[in-house]
C-alpha atoms as a PDB file:
ATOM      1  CA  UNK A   1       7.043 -10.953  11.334  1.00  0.00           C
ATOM      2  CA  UNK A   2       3.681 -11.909  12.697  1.00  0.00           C
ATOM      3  CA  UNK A   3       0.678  -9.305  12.781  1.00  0.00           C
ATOM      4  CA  UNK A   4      -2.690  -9.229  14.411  1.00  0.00           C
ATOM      5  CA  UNK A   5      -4.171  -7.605  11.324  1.00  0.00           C
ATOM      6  CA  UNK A   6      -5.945 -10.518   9.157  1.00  0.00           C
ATOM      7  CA  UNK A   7      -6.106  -8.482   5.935  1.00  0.00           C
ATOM      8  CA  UNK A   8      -2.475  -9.022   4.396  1.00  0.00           C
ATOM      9  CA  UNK A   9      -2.859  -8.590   0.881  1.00  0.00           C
ATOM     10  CA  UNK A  10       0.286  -9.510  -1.123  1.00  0.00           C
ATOM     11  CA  UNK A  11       0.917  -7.319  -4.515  1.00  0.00           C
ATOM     12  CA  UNK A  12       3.336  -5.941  -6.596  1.00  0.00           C
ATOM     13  CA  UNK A  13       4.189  -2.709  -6.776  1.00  0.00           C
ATOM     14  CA  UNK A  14       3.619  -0.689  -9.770  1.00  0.00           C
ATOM     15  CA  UNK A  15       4.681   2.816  -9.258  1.00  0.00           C
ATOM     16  CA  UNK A  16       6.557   5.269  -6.305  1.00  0.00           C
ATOM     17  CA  UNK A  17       5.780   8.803  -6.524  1.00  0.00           C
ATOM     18  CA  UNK A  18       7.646  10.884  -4.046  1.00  0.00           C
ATOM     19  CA  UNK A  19       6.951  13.988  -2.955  1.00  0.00           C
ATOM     20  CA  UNK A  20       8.034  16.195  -0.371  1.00  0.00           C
ATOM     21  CA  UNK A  21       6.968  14.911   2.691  1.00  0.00           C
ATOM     22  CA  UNK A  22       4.873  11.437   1.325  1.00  0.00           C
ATOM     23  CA  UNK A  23       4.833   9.053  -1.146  1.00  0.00           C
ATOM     24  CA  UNK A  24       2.128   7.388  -3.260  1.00  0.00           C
ATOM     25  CA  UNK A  25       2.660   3.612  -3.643  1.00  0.00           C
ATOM     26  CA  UNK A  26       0.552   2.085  -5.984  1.00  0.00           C
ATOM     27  CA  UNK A  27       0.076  -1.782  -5.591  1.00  0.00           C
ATOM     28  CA  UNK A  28      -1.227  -4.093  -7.698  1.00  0.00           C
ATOM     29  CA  UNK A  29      -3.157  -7.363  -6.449  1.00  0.00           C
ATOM     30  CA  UNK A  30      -3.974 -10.710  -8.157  1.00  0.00           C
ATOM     31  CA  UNK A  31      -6.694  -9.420 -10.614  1.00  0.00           C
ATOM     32  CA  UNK A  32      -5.394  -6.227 -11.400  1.00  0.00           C
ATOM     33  CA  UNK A  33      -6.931  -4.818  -8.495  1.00  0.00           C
ATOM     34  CA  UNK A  34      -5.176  -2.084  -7.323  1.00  0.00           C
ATOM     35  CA  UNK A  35      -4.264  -0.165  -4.162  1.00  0.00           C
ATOM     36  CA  UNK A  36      -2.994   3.139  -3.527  1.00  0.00           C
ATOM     37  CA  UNK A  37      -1.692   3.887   0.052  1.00  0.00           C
ATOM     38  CA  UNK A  38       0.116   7.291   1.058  1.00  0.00           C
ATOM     39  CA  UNK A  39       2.710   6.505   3.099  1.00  0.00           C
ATOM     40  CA  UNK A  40       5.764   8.986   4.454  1.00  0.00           C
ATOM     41  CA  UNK A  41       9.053   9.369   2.275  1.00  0.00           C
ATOM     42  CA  UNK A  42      11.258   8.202   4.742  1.00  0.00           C
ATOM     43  CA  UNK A  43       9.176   5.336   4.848  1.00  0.00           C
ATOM     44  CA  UNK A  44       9.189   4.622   1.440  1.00  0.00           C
ATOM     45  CA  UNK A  45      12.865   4.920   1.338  1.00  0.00           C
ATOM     46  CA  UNK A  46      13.289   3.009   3.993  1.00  0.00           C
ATOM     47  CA  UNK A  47      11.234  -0.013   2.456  1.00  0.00           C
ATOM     48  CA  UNK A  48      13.158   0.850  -1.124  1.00  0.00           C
ATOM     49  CA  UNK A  49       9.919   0.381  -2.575  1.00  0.00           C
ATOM     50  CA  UNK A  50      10.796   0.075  -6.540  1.00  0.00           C
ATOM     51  CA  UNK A  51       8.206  -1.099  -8.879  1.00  0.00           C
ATOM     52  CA  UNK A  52       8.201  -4.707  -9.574  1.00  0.00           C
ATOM     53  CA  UNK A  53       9.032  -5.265  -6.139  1.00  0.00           C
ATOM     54  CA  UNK A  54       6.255  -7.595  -4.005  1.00  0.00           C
ATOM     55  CA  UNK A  55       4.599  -6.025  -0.955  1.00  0.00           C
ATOM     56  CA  UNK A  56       1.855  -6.141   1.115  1.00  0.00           C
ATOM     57  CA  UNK A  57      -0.639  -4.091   1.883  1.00  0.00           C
ATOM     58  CA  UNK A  58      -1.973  -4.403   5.814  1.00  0.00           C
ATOM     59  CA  UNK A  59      -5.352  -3.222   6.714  1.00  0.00           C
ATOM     60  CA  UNK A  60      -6.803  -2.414  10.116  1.00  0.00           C
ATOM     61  CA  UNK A  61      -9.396  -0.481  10.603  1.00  0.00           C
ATOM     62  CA  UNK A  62     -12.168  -0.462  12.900  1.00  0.00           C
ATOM     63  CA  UNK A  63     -14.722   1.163  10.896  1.00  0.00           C
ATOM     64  CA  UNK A  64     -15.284   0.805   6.942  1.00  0.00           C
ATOM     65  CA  UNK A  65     -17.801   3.339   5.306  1.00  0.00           C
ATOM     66  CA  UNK A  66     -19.987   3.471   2.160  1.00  0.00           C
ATOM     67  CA  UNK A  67     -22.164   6.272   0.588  1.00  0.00           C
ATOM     68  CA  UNK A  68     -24.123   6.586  -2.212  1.00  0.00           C
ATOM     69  CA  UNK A  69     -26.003   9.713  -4.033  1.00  0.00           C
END
């Protein structure tokens, strides 16, 4: 699968917490950097997402913002 979104950011995944309608998928990158993303059960299912199993995290977005106090 090809995708026009350049930040593809191969991990592992660490932990799958399910919940009713989403999951939280935890990913961990090369430097113990790590990533949460909430996707949908179904999707999650789906992917049978299992810790210790590689994915990738895809990231498109348009606008990226920072704050400070």
């Amino acid at each position: 699968m090809k995708l026009s979104a350049r930040n593809q950011l191969k991990g592992e995944v660490m932990s799958v917490t399910h919940g009713s309608v989403n999951s939280v998928v935890v990913l961990q990158l090369p430097g113990s950097v790590e990533i949460v993303s909430i996707i949908p059960r179904s999707s999650a299912e789906a992917l049978d997402l299992q810790p210790g199993s590689e994915a990738y995290a895809v990231i498109k977005a348009s606008n990226v913002m920072l704050a400070i106090d």
